[in-house]
C-alpha atoms as a PDB file:
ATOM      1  CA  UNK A   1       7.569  -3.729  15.379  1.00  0.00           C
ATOM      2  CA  UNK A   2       7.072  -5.803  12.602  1.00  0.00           C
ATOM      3  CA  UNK A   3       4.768  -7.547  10.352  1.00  0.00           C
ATOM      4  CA  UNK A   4       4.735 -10.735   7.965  1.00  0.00           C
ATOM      5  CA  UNK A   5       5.557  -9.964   4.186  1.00  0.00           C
ATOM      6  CA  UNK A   6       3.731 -11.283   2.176  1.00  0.00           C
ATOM      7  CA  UNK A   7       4.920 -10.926  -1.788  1.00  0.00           C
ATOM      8  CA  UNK A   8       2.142 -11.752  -3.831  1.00  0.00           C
ATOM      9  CA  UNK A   9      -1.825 -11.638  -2.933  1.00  0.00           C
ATOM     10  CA  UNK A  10      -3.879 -13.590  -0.718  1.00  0.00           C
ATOM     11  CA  UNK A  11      -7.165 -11.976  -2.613  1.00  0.00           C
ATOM     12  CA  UNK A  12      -8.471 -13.073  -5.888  1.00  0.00           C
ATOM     13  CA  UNK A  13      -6.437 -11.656  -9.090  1.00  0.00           C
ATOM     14  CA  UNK A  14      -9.667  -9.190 -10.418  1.00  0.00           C
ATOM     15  CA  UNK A  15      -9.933  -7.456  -6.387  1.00  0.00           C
ATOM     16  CA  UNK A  16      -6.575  -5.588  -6.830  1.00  0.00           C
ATOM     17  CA  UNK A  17      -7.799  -3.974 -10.673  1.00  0.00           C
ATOM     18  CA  UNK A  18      -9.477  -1.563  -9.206  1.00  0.00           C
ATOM     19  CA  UNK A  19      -6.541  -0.523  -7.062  1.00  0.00           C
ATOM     20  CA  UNK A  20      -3.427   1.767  -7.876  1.00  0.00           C
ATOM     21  CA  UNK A  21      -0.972   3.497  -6.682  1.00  0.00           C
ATOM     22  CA  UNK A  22       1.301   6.145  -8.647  1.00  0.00           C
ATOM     23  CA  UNK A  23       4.077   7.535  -9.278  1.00  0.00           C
ATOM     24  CA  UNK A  24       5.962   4.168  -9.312  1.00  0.00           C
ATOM     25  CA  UNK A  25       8.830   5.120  -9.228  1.00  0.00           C
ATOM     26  CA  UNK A  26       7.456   7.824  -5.948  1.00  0.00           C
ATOM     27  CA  UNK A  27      10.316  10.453  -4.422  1.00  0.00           C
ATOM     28  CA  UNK A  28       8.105  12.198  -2.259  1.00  0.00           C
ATOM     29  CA  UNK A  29       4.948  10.741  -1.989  1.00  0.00           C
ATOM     30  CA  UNK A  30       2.792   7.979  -3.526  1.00  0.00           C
ATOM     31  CA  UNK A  31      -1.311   8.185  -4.118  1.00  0.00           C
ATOM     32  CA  UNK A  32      -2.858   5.468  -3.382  1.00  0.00           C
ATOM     33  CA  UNK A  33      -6.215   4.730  -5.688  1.00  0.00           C
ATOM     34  CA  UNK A  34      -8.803   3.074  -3.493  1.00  0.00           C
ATOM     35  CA  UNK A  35     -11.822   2.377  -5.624  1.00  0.00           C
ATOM     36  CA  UNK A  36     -12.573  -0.418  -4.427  1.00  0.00           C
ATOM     37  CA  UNK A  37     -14.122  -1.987  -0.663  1.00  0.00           C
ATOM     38  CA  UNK A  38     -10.752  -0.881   1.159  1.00  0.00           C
ATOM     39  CA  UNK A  39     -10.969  -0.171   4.766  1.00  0.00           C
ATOM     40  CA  UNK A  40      -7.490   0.052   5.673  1.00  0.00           C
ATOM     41  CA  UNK A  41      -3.963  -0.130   4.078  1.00  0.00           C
ATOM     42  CA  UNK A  42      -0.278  -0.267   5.711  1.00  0.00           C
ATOM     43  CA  UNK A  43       2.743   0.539   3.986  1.00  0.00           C
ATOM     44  CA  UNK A  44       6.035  -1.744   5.057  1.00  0.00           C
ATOM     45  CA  UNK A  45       9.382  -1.804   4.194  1.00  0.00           C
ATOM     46  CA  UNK A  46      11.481  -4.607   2.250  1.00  0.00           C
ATOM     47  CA  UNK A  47      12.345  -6.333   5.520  1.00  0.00           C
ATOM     48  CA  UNK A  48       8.452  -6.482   7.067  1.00  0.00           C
ATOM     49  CA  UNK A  49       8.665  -3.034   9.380  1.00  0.00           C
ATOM     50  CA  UNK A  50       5.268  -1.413   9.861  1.00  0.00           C
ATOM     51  CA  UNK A  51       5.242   1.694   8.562  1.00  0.00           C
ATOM     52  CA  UNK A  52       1.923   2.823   8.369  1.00  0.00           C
ATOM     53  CA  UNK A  53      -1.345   1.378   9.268  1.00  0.00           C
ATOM     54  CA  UNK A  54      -4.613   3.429   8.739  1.00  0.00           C
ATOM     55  CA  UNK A  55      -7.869   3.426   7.913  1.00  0.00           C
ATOM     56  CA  UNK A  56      -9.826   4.659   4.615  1.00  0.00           C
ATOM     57  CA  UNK A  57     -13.023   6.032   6.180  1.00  0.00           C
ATOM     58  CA  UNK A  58     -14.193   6.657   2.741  1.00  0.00           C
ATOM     59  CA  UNK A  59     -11.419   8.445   1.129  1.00  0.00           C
ATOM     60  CA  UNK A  60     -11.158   7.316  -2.720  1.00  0.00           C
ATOM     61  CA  UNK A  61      -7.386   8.907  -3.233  1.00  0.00           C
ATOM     62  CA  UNK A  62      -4.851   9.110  -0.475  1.00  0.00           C
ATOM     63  CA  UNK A  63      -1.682  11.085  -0.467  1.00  0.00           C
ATOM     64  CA  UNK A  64       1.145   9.458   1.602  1.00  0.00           C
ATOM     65  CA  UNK A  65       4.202  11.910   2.537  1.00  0.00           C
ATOM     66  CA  UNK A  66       6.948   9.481   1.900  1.00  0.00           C
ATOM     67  CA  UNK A  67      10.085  12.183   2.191  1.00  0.00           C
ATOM     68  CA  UNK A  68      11.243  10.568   5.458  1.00  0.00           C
ATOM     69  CA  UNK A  69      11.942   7.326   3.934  1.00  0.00           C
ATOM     70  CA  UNK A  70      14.663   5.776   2.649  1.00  0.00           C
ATOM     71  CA  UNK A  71      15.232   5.228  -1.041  1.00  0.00           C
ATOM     72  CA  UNK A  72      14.139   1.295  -1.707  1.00  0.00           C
ATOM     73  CA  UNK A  73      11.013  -1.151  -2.439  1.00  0.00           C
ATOM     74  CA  UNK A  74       7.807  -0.775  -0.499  1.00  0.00           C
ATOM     75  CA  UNK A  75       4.874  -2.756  -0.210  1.00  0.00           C
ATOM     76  CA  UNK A  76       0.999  -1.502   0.331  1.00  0.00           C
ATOM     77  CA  UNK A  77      -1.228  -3.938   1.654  1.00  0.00           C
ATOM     78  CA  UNK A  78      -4.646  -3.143   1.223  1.00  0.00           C
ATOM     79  CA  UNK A  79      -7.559  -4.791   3.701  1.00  0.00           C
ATOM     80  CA  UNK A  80     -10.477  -4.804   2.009  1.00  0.00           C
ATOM     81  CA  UNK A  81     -14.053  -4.988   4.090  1.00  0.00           C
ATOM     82  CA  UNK A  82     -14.354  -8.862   3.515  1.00  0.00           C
ATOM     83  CA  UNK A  83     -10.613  -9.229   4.976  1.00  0.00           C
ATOM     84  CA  UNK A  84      -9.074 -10.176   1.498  1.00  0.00           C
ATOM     85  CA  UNK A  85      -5.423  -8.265   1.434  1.00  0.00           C
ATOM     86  CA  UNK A  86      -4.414  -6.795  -1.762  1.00  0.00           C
ATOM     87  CA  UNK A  87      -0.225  -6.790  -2.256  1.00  0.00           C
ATOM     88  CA  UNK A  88       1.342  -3.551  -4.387  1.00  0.00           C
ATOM     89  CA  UNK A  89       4.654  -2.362  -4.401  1.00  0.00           C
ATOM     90  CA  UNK A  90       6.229   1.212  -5.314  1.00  0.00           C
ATOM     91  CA  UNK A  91      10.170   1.918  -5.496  1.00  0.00           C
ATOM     92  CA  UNK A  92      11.059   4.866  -3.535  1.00  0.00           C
ATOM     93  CA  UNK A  93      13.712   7.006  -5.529  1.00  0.00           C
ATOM     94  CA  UNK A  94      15.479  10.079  -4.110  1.00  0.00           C
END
């Protein structure tokens, strides 16, 4: 399966500032800061492989388990509930 990479953002420049994710560099997980209107978010790999794909219902911090990866870049795109897509990347260390 795979999905289109997109390296940048679609969505206005101020819609990702109240998004983060951290540690950057992650080993064995990332947290992904969703204060603002996210509904869902996937996590893909360098070449455009769906990873992850899920929704928010509400959550305001998510942990994602990332020890099964390999080490390497990885991008978050984050829906928001007007369909913008917010673009962030973490580097996966081991």
């Amino acid at each position: 399966e795979t999905a289109t990479v997109s390296f940048g953002s679609d969505a206005p420049a101020d819609k990702g500032d109240a998004i983060s994710l951290y540690p950057n560099p992650a080993s064995d997980y990332v947290k992904l800061d969703v204060t603002d209107n996210v509904e869902s978010y996937r996590v893909l790999n360098t070449v455009g492989q769906l990873l992850i794909d899920k929704q928010v219902n509400g959550e305001d911090i998510i942990n994602v388990n990332t020890e099964r990866y390999e080490p390497g870049t990885y991008m978050v795109q984050f829906i928001t509930n007007d369909g913008d897509v917010v673009t962030k990347r973490f580097v996966l260390v081991k």
